[in-house]
PDB file of N, CA and C in Angstrom:
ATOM      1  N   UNK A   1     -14.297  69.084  14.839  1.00  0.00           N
ATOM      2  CA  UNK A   1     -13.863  68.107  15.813  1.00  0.00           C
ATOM      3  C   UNK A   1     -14.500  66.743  15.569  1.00  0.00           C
ATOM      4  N   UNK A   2     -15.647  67.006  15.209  1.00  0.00           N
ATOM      5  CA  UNK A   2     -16.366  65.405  15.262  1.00  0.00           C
ATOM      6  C   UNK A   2     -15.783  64.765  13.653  1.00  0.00           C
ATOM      7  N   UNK A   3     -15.466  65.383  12.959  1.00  0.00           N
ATOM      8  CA  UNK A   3     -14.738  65.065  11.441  1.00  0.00           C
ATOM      9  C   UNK A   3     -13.380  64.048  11.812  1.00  0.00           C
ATOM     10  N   UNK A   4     -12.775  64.969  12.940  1.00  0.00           N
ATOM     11  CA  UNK A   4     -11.551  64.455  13.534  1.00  0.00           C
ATOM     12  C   UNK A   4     -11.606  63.206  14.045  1.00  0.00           C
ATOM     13  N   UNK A   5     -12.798  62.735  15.082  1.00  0.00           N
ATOM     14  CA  UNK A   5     -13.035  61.840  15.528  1.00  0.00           C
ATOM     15  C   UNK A   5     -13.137  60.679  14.797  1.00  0.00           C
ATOM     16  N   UNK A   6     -14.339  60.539  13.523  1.00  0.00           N
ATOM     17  CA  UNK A   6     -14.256  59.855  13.033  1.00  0.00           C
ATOM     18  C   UNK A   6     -13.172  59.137  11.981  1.00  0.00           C
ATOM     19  N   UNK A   7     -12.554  60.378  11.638  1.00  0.00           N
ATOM     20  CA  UNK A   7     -11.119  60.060  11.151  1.00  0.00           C
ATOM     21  C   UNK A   7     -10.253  59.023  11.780  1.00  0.00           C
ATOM     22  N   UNK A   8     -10.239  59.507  12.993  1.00  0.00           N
ATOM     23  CA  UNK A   8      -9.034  58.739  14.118  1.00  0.00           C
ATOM     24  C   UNK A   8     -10.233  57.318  14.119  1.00  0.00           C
ATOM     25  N   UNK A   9     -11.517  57.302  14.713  1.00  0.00           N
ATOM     26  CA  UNK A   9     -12.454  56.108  14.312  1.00  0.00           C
ATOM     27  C   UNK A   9     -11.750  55.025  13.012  1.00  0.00           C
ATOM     28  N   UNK A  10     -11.592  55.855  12.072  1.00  0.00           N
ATOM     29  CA  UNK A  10     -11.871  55.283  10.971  1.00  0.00           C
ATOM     30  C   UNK A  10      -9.997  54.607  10.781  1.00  0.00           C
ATOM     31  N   UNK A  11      -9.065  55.218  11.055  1.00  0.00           N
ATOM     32  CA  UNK A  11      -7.474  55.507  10.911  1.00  0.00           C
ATOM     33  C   UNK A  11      -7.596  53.921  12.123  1.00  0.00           C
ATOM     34  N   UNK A  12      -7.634  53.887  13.219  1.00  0.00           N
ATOM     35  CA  UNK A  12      -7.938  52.652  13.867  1.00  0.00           C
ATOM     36  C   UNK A  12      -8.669  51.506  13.268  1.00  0.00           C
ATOM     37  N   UNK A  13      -9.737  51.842  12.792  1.00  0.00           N
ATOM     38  CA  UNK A  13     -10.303  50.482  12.268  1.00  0.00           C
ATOM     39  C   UNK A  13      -9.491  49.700  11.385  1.00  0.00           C
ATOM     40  N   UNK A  14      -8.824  50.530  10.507  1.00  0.00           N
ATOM     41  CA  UNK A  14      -8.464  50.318   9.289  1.00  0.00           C
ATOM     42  C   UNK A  14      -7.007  49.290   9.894  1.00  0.00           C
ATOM     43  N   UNK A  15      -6.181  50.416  11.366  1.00  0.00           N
ATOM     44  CA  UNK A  15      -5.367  49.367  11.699  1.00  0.00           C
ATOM     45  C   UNK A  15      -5.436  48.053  12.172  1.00  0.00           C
ATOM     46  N   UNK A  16      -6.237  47.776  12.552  1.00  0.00           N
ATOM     47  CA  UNK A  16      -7.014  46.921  13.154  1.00  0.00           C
ATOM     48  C   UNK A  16      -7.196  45.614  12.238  1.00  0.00           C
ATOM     49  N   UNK A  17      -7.793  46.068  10.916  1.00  0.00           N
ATOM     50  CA  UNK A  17      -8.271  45.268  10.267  1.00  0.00           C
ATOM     51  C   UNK A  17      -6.634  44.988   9.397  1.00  0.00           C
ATOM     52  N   UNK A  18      -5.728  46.079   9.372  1.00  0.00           N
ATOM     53  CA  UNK A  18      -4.690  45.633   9.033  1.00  0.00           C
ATOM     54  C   UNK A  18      -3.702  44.390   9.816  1.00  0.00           C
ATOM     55  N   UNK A  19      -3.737  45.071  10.963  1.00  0.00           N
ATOM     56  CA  UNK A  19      -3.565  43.236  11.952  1.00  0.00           C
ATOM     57  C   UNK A  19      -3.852  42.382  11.620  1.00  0.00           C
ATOM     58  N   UNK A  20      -5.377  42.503  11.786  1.00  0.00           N
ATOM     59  CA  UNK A  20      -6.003  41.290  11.178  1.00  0.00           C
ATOM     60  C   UNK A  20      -5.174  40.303  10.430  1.00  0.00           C
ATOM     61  N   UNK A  21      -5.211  41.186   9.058  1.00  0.00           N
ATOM     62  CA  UNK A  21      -4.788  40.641   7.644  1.00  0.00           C
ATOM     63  C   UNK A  21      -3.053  40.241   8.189  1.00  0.00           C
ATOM     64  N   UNK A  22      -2.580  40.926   9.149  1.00  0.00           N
ATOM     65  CA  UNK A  22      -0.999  40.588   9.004  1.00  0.00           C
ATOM     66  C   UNK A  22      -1.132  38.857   9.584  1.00  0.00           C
ATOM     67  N   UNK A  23      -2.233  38.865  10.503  1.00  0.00           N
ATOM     68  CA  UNK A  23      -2.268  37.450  11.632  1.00  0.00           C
ATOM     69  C   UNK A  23      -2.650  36.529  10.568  1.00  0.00           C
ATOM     70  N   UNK A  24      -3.649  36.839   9.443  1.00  0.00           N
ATOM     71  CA  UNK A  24      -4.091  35.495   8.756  1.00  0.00           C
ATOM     72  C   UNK A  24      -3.193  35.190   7.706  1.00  0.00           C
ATOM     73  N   UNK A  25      -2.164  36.584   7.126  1.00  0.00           N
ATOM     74  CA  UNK A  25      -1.325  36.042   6.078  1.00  0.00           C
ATOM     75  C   UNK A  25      -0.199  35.345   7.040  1.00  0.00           C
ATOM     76  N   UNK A  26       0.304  35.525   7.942  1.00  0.00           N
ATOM     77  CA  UNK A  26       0.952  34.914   9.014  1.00  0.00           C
ATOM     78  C   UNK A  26       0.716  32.923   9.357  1.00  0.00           C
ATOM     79  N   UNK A  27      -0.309  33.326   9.566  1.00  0.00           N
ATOM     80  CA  UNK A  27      -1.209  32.069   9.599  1.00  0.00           C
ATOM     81  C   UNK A  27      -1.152  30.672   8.679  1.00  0.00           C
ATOM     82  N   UNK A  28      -1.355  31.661   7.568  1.00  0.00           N
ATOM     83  CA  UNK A  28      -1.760  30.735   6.125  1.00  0.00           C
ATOM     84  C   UNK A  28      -0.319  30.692   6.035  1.00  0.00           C
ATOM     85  N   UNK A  29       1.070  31.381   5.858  1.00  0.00           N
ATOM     86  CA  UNK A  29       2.200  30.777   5.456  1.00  0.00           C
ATOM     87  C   UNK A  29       2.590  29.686   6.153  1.00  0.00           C
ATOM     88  N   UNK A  30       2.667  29.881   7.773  1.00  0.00           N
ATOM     89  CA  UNK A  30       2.610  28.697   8.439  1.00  0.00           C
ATOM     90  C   UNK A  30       1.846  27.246   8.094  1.00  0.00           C
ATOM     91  N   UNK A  31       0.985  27.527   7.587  1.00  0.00           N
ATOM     92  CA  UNK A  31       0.211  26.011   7.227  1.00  0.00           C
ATOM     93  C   UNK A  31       0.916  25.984   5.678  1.00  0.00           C
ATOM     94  N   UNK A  32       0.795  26.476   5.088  1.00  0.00           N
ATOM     95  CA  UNK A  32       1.680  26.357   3.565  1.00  0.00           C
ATOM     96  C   UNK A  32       2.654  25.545   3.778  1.00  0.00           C
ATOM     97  N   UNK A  33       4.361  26.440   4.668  1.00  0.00           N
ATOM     98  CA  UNK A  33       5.147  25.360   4.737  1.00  0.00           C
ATOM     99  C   UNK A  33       5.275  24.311   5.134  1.00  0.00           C
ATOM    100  N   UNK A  34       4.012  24.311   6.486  1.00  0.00           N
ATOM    101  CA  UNK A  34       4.541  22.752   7.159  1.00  0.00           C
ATOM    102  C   UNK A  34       3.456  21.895   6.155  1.00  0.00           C
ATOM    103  N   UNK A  35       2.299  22.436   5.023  1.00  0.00           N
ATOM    104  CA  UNK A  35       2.130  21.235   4.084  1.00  0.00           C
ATOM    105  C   UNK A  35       3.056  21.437   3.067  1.00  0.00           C
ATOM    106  N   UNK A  36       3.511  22.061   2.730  1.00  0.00           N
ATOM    107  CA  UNK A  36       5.059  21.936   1.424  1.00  0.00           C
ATOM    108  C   UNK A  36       6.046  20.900   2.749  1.00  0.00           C
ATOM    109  N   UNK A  37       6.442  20.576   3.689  1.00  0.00           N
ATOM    110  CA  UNK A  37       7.653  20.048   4.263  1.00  0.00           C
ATOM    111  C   UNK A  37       6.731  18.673   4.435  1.00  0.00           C
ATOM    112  N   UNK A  38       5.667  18.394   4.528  1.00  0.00           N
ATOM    113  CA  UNK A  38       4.614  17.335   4.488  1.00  0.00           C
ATOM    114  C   UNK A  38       5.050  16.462   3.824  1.00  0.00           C
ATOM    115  N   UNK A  39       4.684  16.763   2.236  1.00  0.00           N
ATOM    116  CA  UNK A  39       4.521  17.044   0.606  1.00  0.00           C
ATOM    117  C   UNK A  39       6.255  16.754   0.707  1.00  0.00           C
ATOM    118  N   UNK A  40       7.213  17.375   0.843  1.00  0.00           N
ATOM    119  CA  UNK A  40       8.242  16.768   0.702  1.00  0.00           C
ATOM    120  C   UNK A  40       9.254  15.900   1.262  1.00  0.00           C
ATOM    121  N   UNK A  41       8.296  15.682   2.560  1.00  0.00           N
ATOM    122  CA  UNK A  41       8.898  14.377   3.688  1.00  0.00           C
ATOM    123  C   UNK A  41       8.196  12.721   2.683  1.00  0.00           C
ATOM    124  N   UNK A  42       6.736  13.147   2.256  1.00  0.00           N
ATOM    125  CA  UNK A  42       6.446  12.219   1.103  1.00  0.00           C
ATOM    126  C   UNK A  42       6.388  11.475   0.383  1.00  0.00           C
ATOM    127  N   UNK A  43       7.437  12.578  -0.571  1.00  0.00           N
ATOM    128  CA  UNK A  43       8.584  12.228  -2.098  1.00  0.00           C
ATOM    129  C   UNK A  43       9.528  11.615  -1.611  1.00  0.00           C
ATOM    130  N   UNK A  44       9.800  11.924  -0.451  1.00  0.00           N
ATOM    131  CA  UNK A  44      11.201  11.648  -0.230  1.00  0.00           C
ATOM    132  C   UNK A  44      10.992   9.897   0.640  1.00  0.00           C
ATOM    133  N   UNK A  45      10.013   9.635   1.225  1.00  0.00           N
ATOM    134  CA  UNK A  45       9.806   8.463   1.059  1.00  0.00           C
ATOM    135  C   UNK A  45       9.171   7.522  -0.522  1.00  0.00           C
ATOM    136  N   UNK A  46       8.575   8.056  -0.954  1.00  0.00           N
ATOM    137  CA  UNK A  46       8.327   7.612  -2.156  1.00  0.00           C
ATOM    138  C   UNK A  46       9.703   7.083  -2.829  1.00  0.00           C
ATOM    139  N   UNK A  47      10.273   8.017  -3.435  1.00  0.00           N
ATOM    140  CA  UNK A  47      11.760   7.843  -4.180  1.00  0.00           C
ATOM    141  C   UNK A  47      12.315   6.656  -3.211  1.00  0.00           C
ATOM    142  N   UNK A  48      12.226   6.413  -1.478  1.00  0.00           N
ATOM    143  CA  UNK A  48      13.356   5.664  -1.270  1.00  0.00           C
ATOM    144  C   UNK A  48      12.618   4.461  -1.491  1.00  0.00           C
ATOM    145  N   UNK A  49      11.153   4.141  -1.071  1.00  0.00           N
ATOM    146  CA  UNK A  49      10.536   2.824  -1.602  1.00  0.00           C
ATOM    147  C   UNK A  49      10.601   2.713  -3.052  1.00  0.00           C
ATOM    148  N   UNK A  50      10.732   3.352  -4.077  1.00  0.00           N
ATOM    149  CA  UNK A  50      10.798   3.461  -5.493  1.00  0.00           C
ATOM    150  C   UNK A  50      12.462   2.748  -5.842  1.00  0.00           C
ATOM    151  N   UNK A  51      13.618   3.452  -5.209  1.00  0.00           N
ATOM    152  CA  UNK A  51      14.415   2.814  -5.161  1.00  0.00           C
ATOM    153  C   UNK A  51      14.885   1.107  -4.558  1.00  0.00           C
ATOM    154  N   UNK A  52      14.028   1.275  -3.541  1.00  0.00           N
ATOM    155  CA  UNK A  52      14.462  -0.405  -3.190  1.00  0.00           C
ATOM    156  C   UNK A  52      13.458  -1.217  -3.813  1.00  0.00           C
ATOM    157  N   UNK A  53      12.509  -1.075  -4.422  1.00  0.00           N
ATOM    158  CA  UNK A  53      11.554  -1.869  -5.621  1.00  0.00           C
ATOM    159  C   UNK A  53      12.599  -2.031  -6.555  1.00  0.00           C
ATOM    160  N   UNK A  54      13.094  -1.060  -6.815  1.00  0.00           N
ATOM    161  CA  UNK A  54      14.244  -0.843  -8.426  1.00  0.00           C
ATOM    162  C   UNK A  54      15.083  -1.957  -7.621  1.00  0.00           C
ATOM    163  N   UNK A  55      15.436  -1.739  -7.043  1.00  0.00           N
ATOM    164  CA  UNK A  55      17.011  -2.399  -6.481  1.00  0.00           C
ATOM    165  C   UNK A  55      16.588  -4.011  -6.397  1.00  0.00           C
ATOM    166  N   UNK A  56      15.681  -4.326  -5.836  1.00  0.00           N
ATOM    167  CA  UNK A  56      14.836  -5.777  -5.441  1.00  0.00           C
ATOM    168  C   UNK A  56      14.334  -6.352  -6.947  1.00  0.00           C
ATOM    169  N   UNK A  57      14.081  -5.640  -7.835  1.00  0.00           N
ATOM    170  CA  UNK A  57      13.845  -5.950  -9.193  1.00  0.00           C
ATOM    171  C   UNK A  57      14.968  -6.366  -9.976  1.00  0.00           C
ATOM    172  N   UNK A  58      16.022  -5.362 -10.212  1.00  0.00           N
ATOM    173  CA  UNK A  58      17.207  -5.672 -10.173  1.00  0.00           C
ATOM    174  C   UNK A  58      17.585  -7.024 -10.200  1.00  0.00           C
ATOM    175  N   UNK A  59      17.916  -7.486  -8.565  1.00  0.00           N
ATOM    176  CA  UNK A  59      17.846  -8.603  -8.352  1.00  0.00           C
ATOM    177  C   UNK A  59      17.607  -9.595  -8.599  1.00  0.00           C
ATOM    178  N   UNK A  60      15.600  -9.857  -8.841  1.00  0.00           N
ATOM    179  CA  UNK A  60      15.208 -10.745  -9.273  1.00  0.00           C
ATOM    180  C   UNK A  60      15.037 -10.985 -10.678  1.00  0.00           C
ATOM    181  N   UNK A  61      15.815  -9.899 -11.418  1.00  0.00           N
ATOM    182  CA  UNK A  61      16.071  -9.828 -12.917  1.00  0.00           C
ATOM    183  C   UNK A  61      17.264 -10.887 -13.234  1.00  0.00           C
ATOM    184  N   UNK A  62      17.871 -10.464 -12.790  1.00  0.00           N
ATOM    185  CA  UNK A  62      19.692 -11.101 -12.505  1.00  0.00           C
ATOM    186  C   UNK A  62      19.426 -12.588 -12.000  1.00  0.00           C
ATOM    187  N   UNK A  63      18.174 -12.940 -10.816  1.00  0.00           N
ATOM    188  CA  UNK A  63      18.056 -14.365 -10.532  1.00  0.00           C
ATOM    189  C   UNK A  63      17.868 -15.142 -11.768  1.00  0.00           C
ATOM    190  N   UNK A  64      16.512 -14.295 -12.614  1.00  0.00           N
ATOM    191  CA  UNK A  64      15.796 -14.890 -12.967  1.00  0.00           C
ATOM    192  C   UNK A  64      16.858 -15.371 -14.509  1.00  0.00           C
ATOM    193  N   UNK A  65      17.495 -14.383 -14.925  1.00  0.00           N
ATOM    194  CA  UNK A  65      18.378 -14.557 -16.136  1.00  0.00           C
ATOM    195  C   UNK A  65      19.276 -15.769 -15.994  1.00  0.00           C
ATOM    196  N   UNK A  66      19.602 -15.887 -14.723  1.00  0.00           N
ATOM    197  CA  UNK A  66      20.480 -16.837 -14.359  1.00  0.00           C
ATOM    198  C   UNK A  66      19.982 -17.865 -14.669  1.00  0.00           C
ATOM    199  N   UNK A  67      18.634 -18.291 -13.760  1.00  0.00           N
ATOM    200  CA  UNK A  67      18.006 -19.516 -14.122  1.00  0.00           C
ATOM    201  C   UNK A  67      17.501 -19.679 -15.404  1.00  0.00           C
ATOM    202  N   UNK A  68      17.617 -18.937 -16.310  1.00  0.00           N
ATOM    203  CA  UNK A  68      17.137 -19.113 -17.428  1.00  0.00           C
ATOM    204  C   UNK A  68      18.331 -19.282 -18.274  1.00  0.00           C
ATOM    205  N   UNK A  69      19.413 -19.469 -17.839  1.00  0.00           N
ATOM    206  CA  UNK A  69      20.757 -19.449 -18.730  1.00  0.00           C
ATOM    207  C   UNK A  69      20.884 -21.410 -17.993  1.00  0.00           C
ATOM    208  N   UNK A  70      20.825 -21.564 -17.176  1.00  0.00           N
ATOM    209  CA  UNK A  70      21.466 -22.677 -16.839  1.00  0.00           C
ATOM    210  C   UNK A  70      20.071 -23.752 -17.352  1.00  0.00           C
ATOM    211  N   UNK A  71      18.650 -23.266 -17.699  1.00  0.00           N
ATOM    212  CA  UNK A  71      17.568 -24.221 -18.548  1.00  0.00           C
ATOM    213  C   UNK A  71      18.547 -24.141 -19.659  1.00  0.00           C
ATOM    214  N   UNK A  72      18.812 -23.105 -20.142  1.00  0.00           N
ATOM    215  CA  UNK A  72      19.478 -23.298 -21.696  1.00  0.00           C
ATOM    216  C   UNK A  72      20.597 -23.913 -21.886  1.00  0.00           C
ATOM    217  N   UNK A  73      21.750 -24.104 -20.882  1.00  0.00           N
ATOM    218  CA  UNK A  73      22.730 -24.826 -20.963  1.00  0.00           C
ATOM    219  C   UNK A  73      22.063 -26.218 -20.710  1.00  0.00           C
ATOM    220  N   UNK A  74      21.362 -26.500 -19.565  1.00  0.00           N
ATOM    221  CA  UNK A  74      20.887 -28.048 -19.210  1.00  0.00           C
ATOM    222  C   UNK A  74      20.454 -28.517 -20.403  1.00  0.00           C
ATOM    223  N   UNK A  75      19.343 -27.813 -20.907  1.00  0.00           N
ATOM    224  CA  UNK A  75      18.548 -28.203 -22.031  1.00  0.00           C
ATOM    225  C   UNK A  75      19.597 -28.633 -23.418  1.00  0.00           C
ATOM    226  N   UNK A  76      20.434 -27.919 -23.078  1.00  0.00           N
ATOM    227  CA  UNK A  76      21.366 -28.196 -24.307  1.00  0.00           C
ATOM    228  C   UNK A  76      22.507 -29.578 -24.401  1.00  0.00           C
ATOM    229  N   UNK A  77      22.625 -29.629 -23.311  1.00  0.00           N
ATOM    230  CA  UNK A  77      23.310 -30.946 -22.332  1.00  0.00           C
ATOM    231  C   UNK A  77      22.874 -32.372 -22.672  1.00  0.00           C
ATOM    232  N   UNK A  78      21.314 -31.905 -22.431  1.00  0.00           N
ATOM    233  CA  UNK A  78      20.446 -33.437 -22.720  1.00  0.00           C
ATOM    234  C   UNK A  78      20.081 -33.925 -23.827  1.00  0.00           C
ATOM    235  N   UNK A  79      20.158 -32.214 -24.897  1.00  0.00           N
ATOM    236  CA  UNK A  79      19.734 -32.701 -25.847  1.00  0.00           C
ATOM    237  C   UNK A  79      21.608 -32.932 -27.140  1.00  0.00           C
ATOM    238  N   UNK A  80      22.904 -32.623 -25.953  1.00  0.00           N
ATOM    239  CA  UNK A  80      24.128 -32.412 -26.783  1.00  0.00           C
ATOM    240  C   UNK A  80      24.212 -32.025 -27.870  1.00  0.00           C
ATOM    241  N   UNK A  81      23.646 -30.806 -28.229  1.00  0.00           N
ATOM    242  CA  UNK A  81      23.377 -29.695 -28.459  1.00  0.00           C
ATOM    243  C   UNK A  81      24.281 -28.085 -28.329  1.00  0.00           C
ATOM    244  N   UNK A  82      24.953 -27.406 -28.921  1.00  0.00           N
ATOM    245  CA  UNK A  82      25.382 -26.263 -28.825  1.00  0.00           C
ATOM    246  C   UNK A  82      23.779 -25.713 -28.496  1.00  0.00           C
ATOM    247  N   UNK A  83      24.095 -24.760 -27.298  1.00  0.00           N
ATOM    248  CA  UNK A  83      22.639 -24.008 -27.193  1.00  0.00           C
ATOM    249  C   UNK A  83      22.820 -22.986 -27.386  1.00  0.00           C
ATOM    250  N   UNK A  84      21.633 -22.541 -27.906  1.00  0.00           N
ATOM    251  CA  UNK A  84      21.304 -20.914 -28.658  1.00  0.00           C
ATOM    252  C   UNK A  84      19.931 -20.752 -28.059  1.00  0.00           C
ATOM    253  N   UNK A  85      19.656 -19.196 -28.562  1.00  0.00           N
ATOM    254  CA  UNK A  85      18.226 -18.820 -27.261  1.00  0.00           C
ATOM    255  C   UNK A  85      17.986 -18.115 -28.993  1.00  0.00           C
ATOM    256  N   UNK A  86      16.199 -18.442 -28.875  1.00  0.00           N
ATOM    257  CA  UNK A  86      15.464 -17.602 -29.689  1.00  0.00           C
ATOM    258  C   UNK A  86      14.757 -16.073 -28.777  1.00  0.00           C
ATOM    259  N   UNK A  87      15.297 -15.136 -29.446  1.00  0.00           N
ATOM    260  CA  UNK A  87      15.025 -13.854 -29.186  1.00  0.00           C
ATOM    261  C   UNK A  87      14.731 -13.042 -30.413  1.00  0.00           C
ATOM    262  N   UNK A  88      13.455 -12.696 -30.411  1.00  0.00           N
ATOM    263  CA  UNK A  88      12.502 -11.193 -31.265  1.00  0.00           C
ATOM    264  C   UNK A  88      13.005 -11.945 -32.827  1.00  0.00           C
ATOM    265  N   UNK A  89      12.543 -13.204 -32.379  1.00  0.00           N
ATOM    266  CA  UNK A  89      12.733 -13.931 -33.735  1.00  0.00           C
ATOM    267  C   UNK A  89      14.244 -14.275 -34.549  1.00  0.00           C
ATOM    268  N   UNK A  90      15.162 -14.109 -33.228  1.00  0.00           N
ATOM    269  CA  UNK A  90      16.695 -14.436 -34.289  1.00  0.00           C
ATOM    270  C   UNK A  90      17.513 -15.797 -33.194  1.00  0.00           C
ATOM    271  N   UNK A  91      18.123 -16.340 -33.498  1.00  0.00           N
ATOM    272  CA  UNK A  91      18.509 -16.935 -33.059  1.00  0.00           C
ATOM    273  C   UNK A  91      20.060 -16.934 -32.373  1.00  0.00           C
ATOM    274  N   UNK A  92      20.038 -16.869 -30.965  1.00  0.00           N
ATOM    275  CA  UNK A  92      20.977 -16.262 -30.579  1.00  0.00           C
ATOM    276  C   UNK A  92      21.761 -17.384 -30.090  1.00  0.00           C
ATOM    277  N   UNK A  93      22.999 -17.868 -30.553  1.00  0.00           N
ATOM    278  CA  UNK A  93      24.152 -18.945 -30.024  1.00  0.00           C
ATOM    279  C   UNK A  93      24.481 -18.244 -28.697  1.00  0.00           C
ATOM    280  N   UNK A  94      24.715 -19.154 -27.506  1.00  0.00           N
ATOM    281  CA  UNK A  94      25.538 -19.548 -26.466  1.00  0.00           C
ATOM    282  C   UNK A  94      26.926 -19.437 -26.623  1.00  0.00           C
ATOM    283  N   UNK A  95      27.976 -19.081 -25.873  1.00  0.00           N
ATOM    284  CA  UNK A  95      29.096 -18.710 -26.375  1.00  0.00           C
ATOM    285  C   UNK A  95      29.686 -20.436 -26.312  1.00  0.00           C
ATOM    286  N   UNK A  96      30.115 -20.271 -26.700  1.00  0.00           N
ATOM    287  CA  UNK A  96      30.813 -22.031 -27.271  1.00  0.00           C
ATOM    288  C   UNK A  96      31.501 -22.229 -25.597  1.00  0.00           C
ATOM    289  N   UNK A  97      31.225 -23.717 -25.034  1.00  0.00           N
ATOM    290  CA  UNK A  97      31.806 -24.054 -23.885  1.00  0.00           C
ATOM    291  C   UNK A  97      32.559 -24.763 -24.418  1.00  0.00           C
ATOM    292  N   UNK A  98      33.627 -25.957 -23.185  1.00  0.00           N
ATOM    293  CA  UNK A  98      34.185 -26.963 -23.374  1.00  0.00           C
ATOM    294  C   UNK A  98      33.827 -28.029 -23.694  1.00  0.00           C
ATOM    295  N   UNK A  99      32.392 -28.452 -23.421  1.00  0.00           N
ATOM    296  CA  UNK A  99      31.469 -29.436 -23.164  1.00  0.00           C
ATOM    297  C   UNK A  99      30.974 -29.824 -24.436  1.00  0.00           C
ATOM    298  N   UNK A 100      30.748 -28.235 -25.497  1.00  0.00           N
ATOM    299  CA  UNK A 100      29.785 -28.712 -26.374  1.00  0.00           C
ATOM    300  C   UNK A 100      30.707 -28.829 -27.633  1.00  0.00           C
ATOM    301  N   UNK A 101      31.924 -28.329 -27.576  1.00  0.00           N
ATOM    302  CA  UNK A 101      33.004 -28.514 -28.782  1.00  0.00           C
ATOM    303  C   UNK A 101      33.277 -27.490 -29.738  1.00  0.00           C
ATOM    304  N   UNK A 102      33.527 -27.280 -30.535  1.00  0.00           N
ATOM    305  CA  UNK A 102      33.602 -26.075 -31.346  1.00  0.00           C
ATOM    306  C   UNK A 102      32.692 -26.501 -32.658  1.00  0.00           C
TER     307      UNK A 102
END
């Protein structure tokens, strides 16, 4: 009988401590996903500030080309001049306007 006892003692503890373990793996997944949904609320701002940098760059790529096309036409104006742009060492002609003649 007392063999029995401790058995059933021992058959309880064990459930017990199996709870346990069900409450903390329980536990820990809960904190896992809501830091994985964290972690991907994040990225997902990242990428959209990443995109409107891209997009705003973009932009001031396209300004900046612009103003750098109309120095090269002006410049070419004053000096009546067909203008061409030096690039990676070659010399690149302006597409022929009305202004500058053929």
């Amino acid at each position: 009988m007392t063999n029995l006892t401790i058995d059933i003692a021992s058959a309880a503890n064990m459930v017990e401590r199996l709870k346990r373990s069900e409450r903390e793996k329980n536990l820990m997944k809960i904190q896992y996903e809501e830091k994985l949904a964290q972690q991907q609320q994040k990225i997902r701002e990242t990428e959209l500030e990443r995109d409107q940098v891209l997009a705003s760059l973009g932009k001031t790529s396209l300004t900046l080309l612009a103003i750098f096309c109309h120095i090269v036409l002006w410049s070419a104006l004053c000096l009546k001049k067909r203008p061409s742009v030096i690039c990676c060492n070659f010399i690149i002609p302006v597409p022929t306007c009305t202004r500058f003649g053929k």
